[in-house]
PDB file of N, CA and C in Angstrom:
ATOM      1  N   UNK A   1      -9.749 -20.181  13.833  1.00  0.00           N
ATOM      2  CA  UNK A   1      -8.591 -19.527  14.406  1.00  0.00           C
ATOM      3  C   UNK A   1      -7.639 -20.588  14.921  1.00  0.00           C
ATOM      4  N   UNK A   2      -6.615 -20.735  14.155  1.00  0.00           N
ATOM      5  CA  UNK A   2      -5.074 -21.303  14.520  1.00  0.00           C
ATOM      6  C   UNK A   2      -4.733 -20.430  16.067  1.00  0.00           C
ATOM      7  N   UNK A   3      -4.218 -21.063  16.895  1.00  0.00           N
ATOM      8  CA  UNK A   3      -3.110 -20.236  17.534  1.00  0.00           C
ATOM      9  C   UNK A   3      -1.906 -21.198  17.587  1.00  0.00           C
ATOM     10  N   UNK A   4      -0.684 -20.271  17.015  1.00  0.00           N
ATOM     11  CA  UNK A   4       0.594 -20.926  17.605  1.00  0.00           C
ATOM     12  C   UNK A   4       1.047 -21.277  18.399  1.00  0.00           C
ATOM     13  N   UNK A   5       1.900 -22.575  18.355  1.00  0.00           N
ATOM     14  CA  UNK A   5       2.433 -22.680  20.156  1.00  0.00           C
ATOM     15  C   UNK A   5       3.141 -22.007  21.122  1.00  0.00           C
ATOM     16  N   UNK A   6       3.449 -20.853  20.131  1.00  0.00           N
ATOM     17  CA  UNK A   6       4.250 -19.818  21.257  1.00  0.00           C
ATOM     18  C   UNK A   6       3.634 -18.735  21.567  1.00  0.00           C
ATOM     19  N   UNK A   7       2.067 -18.785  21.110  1.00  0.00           N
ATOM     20  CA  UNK A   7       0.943 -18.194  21.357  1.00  0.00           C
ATOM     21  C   UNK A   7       0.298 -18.394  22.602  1.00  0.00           C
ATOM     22  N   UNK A   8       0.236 -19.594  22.317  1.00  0.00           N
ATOM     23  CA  UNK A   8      -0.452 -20.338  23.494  1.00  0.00           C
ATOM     24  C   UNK A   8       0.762 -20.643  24.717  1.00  0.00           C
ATOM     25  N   UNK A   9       1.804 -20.298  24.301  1.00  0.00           N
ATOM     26  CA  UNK A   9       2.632 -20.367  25.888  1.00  0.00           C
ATOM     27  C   UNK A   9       3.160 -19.159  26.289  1.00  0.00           C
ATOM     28  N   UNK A  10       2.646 -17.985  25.515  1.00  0.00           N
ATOM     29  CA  UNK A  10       2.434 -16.649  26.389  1.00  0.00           C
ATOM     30  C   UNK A  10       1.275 -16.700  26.946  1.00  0.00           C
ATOM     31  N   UNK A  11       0.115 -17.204  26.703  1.00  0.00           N
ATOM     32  CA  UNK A  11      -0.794 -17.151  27.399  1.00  0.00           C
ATOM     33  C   UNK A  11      -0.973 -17.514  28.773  1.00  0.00           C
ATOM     34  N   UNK A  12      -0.295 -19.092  28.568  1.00  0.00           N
ATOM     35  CA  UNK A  12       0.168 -20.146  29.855  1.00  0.00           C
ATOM     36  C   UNK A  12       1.031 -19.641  30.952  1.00  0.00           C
ATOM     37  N   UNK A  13       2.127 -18.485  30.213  1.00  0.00           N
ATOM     38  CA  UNK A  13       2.805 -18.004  31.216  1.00  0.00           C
ATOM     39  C   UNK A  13       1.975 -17.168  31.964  1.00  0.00           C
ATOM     40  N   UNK A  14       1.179 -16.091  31.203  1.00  0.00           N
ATOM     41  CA  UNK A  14       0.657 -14.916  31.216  1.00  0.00           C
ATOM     42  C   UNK A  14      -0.404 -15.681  32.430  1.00  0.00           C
ATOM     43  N   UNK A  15      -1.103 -15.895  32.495  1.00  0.00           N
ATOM     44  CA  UNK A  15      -2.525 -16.557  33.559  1.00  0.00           C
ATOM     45  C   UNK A  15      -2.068 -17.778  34.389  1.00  0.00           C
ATOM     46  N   UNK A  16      -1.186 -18.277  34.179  1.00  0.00           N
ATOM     47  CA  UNK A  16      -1.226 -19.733  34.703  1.00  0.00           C
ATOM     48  C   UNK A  16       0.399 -19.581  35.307  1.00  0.00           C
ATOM     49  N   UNK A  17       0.463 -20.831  35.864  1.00  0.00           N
ATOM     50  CA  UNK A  17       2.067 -20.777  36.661  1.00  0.00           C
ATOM     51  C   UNK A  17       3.471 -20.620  35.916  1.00  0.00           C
ATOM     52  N   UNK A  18       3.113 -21.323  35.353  1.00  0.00           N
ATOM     53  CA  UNK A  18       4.493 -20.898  34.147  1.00  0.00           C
ATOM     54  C   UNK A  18       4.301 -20.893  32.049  1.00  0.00           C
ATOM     55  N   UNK A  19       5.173 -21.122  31.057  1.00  0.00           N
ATOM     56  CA  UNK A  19       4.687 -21.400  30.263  1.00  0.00           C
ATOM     57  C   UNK A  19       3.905 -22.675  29.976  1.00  0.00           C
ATOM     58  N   UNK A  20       4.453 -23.745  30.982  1.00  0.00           N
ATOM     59  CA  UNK A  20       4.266 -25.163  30.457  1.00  0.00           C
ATOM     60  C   UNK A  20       2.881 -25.597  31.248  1.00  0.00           C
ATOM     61  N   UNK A  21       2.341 -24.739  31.860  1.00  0.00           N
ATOM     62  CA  UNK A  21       1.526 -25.165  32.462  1.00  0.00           C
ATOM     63  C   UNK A  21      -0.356 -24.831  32.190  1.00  0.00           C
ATOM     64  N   UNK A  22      -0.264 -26.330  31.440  1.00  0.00           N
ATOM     65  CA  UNK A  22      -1.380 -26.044  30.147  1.00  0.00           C
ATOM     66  C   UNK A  22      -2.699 -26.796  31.524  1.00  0.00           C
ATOM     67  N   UNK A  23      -2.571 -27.238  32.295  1.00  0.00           N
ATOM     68  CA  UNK A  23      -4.089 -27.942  33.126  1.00  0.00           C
ATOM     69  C   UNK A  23      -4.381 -26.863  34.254  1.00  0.00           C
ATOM     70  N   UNK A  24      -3.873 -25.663  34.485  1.00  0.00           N
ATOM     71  CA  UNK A  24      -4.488 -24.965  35.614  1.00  0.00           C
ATOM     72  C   UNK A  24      -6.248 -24.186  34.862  1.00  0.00           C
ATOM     73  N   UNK A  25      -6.989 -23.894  35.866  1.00  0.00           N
ATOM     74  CA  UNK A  25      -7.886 -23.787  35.201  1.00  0.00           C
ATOM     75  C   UNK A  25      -7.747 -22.043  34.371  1.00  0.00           C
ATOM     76  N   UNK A  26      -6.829 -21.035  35.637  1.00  0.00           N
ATOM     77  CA  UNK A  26      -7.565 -19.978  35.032  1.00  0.00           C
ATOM     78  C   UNK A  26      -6.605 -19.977  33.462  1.00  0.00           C
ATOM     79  N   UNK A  27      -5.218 -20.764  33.099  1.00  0.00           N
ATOM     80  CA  UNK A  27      -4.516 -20.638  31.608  1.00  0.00           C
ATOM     81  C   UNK A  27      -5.689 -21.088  30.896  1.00  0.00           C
ATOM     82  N   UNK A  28      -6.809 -22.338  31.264  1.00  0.00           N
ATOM     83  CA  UNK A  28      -8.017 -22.929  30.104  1.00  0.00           C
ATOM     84  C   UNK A  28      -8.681 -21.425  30.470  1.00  0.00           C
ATOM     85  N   UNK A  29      -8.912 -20.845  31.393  1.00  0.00           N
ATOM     86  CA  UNK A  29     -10.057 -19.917  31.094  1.00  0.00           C
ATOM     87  C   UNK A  29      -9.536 -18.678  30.288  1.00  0.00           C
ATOM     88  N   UNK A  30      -8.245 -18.610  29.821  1.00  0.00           N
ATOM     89  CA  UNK A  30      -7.561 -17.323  29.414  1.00  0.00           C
ATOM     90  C   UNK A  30      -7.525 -17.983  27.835  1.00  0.00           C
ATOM     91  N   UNK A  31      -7.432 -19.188  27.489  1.00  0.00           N
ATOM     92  CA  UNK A  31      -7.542 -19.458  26.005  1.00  0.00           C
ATOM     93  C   UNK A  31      -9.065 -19.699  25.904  1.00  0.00           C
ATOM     94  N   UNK A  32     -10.202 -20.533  26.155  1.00  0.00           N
ATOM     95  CA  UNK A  32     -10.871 -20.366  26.008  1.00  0.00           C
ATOM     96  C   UNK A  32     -11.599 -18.812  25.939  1.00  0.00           C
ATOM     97  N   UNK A  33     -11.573 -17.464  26.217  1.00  0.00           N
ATOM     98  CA  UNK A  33     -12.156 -16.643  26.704  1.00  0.00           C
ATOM     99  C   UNK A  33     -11.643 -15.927  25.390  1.00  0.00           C
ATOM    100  N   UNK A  34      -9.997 -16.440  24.745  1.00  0.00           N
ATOM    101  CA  UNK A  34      -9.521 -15.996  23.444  1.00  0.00           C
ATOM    102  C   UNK A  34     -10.432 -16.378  22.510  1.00  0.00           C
ATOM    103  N   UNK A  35     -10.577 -17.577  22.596  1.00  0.00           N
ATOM    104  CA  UNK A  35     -11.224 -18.179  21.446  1.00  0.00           C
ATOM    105  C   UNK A  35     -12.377 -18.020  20.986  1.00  0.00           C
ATOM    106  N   UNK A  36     -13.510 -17.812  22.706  1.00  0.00           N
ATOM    107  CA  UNK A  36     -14.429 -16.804  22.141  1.00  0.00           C
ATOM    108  C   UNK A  36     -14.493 -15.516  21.513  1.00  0.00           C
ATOM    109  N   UNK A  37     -13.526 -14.729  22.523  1.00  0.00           N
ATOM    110  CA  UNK A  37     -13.629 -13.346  21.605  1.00  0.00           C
ATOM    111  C   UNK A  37     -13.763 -13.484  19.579  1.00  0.00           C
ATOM    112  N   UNK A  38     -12.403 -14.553  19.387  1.00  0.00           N
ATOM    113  CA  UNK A  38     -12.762 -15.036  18.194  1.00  0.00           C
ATOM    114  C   UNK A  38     -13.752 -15.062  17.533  1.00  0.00           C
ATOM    115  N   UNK A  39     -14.514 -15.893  18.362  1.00  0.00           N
ATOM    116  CA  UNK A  39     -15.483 -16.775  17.088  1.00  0.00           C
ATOM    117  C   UNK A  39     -17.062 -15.773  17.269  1.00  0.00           C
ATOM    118  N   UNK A  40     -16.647 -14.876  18.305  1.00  0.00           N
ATOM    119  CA  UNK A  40     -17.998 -13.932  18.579  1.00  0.00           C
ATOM    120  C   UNK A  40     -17.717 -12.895  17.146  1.00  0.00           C
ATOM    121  N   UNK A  41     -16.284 -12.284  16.923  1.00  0.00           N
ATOM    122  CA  UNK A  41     -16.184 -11.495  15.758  1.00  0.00           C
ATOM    123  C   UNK A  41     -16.154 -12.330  14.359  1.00  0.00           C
ATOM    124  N   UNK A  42     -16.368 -13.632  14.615  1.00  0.00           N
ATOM    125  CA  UNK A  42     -16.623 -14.008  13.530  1.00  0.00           C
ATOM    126  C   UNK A  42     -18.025 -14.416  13.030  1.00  0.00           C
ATOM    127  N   UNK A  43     -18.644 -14.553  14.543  1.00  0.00           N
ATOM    128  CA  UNK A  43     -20.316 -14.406  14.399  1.00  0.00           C
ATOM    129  C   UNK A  43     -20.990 -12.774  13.748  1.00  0.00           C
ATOM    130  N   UNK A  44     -20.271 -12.040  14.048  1.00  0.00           N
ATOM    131  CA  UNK A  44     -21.213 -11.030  13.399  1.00  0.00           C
ATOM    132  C   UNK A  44     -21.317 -10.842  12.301  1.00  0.00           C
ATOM    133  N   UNK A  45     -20.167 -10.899  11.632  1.00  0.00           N
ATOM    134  CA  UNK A  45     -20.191 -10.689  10.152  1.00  0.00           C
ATOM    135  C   UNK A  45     -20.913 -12.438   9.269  1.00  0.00           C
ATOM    136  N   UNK A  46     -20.643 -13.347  10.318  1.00  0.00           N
ATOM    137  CA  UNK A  46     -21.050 -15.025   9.885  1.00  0.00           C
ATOM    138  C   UNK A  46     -22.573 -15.229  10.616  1.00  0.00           C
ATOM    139  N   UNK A  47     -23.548 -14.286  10.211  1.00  0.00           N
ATOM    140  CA  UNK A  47     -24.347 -14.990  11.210  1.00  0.00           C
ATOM    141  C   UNK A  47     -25.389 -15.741  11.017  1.00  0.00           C
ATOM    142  N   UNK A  48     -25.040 -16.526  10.020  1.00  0.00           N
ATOM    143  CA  UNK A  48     -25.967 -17.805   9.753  1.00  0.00           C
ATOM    144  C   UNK A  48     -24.987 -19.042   9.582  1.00  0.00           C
ATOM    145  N   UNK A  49     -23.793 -18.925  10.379  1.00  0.00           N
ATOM    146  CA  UNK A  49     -22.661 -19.686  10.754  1.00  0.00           C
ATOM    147  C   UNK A  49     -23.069 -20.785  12.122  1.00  0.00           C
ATOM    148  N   UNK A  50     -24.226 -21.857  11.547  1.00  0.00           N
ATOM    149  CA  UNK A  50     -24.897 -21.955  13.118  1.00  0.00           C
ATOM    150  C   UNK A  50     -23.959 -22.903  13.633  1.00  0.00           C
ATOM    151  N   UNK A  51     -22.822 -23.610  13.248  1.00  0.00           N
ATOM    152  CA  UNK A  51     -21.779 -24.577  13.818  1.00  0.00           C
ATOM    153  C   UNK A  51     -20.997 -23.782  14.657  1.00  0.00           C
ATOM    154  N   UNK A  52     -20.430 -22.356  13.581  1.00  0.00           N
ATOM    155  CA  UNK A  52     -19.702 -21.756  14.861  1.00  0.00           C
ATOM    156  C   UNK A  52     -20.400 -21.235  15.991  1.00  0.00           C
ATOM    157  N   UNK A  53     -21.995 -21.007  15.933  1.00  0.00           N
ATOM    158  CA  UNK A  53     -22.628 -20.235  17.009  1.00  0.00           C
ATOM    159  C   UNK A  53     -23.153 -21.864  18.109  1.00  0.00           C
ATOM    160  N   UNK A  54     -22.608 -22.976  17.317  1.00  0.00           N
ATOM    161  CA  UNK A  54     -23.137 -24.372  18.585  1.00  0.00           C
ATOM    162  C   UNK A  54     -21.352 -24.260  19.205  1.00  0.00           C
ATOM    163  N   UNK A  55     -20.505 -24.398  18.948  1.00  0.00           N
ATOM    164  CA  UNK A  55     -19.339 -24.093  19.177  1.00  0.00           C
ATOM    165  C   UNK A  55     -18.891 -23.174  20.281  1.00  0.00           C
ATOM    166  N   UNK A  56     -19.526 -21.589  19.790  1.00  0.00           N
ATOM    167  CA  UNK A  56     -19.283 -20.711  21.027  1.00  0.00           C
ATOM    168  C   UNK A  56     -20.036 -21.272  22.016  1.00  0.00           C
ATOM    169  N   UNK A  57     -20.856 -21.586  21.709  1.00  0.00           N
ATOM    170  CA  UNK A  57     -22.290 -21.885  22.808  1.00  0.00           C
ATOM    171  C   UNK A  57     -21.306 -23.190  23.532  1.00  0.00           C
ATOM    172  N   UNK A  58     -21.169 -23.631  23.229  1.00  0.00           N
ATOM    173  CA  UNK A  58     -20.314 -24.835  24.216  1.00  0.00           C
ATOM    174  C   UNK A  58     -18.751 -24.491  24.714  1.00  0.00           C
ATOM    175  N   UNK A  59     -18.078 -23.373  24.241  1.00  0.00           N
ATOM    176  CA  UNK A  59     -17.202 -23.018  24.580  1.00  0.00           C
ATOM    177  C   UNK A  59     -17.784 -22.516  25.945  1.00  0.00           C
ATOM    178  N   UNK A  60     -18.209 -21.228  26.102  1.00  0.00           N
ATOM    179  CA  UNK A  60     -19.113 -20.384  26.590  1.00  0.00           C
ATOM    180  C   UNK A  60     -19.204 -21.533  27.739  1.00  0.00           C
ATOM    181  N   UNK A  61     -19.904 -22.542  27.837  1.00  0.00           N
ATOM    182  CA  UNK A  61     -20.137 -23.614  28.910  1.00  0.00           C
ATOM    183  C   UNK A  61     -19.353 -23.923  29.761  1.00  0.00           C
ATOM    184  N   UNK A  62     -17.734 -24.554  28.932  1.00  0.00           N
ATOM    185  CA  UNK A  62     -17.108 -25.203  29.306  1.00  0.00           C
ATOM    186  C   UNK A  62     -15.970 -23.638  30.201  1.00  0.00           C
ATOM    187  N   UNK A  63     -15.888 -23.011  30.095  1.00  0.00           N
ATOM    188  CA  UNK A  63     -15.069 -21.817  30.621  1.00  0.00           C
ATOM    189  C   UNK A  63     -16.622 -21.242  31.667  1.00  0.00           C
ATOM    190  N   UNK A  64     -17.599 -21.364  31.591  1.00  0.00           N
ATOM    191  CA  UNK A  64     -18.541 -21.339  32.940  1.00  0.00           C
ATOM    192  C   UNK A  64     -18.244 -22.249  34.126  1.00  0.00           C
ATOM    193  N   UNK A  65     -18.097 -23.338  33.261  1.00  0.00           N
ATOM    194  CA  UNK A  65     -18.373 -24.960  34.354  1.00  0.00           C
ATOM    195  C   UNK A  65     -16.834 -24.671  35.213  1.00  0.00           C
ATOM    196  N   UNK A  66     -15.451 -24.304  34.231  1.00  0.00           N
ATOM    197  CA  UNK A  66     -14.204 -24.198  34.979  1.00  0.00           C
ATOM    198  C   UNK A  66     -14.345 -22.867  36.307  1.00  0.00           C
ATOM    199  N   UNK A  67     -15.388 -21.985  35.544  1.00  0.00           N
ATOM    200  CA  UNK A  67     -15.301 -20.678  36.735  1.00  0.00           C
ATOM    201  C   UNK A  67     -15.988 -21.244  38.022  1.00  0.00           C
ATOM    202  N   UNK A  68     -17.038 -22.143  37.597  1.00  0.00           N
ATOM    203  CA  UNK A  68     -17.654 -22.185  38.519  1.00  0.00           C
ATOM    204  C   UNK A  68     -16.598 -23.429  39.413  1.00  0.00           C
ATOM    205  N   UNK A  69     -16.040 -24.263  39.283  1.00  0.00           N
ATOM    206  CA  UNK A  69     -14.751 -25.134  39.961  1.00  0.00           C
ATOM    207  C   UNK A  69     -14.017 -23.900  40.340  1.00  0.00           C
ATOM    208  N   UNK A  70     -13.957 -23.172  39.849  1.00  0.00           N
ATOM    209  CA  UNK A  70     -12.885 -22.426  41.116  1.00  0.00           C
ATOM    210  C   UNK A  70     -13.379 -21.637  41.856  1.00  0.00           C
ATOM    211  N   UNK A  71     -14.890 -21.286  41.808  1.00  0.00           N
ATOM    212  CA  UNK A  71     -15.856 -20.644  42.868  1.00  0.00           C
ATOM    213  C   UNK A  71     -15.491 -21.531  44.353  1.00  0.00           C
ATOM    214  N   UNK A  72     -15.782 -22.724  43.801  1.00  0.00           N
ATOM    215  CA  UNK A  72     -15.861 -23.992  44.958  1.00  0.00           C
ATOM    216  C   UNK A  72     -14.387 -24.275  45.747  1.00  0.00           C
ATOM    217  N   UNK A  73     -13.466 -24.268  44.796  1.00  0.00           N
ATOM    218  CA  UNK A  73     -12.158 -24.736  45.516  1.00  0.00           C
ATOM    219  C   UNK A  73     -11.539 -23.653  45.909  1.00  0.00           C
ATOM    220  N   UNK A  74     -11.365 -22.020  45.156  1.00  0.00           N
ATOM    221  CA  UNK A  74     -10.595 -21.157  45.713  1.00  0.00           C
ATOM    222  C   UNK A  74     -11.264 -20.013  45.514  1.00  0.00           C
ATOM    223  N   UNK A  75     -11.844 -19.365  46.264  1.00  0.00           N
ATOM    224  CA  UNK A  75     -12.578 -17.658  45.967  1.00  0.00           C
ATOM    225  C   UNK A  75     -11.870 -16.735  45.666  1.00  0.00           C
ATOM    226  N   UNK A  76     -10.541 -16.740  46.066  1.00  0.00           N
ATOM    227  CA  UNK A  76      -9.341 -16.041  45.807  1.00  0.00           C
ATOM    228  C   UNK A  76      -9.115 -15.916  44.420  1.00  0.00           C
ATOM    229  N   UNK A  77      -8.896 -17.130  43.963  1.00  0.00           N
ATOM    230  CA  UNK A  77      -8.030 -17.557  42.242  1.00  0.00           C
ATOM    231  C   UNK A  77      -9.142 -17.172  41.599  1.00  0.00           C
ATOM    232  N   UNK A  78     -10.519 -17.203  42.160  1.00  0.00           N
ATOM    233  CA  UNK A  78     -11.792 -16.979  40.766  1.00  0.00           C
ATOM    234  C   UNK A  78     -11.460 -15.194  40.770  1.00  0.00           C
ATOM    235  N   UNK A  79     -11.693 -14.493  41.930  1.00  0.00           N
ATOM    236  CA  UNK A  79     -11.653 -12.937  42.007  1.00  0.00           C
ATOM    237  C   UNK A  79     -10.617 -12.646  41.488  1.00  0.00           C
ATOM    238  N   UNK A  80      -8.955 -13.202  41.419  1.00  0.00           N
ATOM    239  CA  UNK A  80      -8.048 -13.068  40.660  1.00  0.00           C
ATOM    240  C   UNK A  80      -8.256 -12.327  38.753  1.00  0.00           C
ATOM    241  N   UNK A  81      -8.995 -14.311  38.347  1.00  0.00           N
ATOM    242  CA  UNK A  81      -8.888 -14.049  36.913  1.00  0.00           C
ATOM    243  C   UNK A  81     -10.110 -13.129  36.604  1.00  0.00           C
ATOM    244  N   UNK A  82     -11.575 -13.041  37.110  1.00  0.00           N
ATOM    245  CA  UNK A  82     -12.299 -12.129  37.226  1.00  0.00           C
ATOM    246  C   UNK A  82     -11.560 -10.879  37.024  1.00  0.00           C
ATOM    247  N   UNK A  83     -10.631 -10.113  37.728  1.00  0.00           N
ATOM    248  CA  UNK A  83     -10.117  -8.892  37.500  1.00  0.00           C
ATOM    249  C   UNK A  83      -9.481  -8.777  36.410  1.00  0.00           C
ATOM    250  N   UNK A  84      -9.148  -9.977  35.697  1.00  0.00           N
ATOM    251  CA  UNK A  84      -8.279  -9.169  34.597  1.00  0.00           C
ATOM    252  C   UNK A  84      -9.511  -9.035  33.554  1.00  0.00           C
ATOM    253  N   UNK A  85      -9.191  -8.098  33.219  1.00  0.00           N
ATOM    254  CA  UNK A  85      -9.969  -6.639  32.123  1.00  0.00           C
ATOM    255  C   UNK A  85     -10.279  -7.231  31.065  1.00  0.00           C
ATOM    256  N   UNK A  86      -9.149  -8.422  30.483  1.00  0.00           N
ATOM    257  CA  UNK A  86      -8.748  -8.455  28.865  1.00  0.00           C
ATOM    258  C   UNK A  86      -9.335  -9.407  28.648  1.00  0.00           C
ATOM    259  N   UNK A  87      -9.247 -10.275  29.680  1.00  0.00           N
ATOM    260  CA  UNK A  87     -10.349 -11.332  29.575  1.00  0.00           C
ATOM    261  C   UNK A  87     -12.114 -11.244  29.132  1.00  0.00           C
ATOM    262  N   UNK A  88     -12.167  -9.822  29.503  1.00  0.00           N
ATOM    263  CA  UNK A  88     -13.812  -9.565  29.616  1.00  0.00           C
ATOM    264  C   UNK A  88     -14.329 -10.646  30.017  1.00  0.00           C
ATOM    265  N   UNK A  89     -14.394 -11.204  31.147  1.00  0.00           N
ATOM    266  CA  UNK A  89     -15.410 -11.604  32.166  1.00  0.00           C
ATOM    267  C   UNK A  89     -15.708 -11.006  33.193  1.00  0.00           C
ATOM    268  N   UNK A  90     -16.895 -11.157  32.807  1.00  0.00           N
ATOM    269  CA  UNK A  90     -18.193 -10.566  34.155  1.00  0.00           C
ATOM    270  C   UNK A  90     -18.661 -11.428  34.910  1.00  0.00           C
ATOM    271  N   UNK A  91     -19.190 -10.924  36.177  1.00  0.00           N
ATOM    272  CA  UNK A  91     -19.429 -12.095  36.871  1.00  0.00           C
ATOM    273  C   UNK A  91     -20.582 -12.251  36.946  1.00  0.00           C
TER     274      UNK A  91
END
């Protein structure tokens, strides 16, 4: 999965402070969380795809390790992106 750059700066706007603002954590946790949804619908129908399933599996990590940095620095900003729906994260 390509995403365009004006893909990825609705996203940036959409979760994060503005469009341009690609290092806040919850804009990484709003593309990463895309990218899984991705590569999970591409696991079902691929599922002896074991690169893309080491892939999610480390995606999956790296959007844990960021939730869990904002457990620590702001309880606020984690319960924030937690609520949004579209994201499907659970806690």
């Amino acid at each position: 999965m390509h995403l365009s750059t004006e893909e990825k700066k609705e996203i940036f706007a959409k979760y994060g402070q503005g469009a341009n603002d690609t290092g806040s954590p919850e804009s990484q946790i709003a593309l990463f969380s895309i990218r899984i949804k991705h590569l999970t619908e591409h696991l079902k129908s691929n599922h002896k795809d074991y690169a893309t399933a080491r892939a999610l599996k480390a995606l999956v990590g790296q959007r844990r390790s960021l939730l869990d940095y904002l457990i620590r620095k702001d309880i606020n900003r984690y319960r924030a992106i937690i609520a949004q729906k579209e994201l499907g994260i659970r806690k």
